[in-house]
Protein backbone atom coordinates (compact mmCIF):
# COMPACT_ATOMS: atom_id res chain seq x y z
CA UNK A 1 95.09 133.08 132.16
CA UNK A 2 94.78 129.48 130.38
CA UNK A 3 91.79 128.79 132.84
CA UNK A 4 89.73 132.01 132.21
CA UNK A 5 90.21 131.38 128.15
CA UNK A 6 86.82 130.84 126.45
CA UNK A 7 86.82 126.78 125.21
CA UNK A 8 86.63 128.16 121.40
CA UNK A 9 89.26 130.45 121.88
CA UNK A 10 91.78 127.62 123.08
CA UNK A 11 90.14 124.55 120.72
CA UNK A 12 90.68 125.58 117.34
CA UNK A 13 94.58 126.75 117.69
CA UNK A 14 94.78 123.12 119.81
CA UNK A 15 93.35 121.38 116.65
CA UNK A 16 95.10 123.56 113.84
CA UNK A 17 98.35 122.92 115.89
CA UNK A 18 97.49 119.09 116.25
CA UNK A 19 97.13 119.10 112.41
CA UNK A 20 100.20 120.96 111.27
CA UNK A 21 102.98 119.20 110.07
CA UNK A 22 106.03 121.41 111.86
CA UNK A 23 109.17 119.01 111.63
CA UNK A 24 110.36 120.74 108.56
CA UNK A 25 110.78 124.02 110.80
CA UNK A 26 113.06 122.25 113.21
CA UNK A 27 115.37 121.15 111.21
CA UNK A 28 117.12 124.45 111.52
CA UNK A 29 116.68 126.40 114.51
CA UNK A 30 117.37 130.12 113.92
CA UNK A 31 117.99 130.72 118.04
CA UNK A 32 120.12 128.95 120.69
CA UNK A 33 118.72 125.50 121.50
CA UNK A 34 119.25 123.73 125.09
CA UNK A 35 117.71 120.21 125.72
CA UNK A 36 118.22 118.57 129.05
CA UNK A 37 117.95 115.34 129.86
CA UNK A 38 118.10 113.00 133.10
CA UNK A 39 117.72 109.73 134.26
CA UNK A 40 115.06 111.05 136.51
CA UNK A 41 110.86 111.06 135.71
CA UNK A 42 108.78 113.05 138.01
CA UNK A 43 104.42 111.89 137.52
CA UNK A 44 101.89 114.19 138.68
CA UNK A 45 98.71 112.16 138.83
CA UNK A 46 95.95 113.59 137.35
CA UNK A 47 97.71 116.26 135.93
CA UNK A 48 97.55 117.44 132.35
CA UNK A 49 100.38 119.21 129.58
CA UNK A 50 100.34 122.56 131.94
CA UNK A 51 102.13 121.14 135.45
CA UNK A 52 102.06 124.80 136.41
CA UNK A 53 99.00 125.92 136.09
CA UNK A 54 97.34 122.75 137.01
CA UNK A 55 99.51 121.75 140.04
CA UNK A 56 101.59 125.25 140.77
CA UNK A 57 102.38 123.51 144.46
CA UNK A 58 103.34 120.24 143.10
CA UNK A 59 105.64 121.49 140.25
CA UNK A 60 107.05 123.75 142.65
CA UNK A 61 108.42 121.41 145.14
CA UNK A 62 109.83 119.28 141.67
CA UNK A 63 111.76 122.48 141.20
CA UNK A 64 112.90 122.95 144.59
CA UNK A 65 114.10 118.88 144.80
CA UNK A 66 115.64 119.26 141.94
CA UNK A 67 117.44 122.56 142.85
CA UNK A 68 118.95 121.27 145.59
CA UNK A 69 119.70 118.30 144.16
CA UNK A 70 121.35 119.65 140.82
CA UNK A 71 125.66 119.67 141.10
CA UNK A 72 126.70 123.28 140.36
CA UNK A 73 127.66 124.18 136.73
């Protein structure tokens, strides 16, 4: 979807977002909030802020490692 976007269409949100000043909205969230964090770091070389789209292949096996990897629960 991302990669059949017109440039304009996907620019000026990009730059309006980049400008906007949003840590006064996180300050309270008004749904359940789950951050995860690991000792681990995962690089995909040449690959951008969308892993998924970019490198589906490559983000999938990250997944999979890490799903069989991950103690249960």
């Amino acid at each position: 979807m991302l990669l059949r976007s017109p440039v304009e269409g996907y620019a000026l949100p990009a730059r309006r977002l980049a400008a906007a000043d949003l840590t006064g909205g996180f300050a309270t969230p008004r749904v359940a909030v789950e951050v995860i964090a690991g000792a681990g770091l995962t690089t995909l070389p040449g690959v951008g802020h969308i892993p998924p789209v970019e490198a589906p292949r490559a983000m999938a096996a990250v997944i999979a490692r890490l799903a069989g990897t991950a103690p249960a629960p």
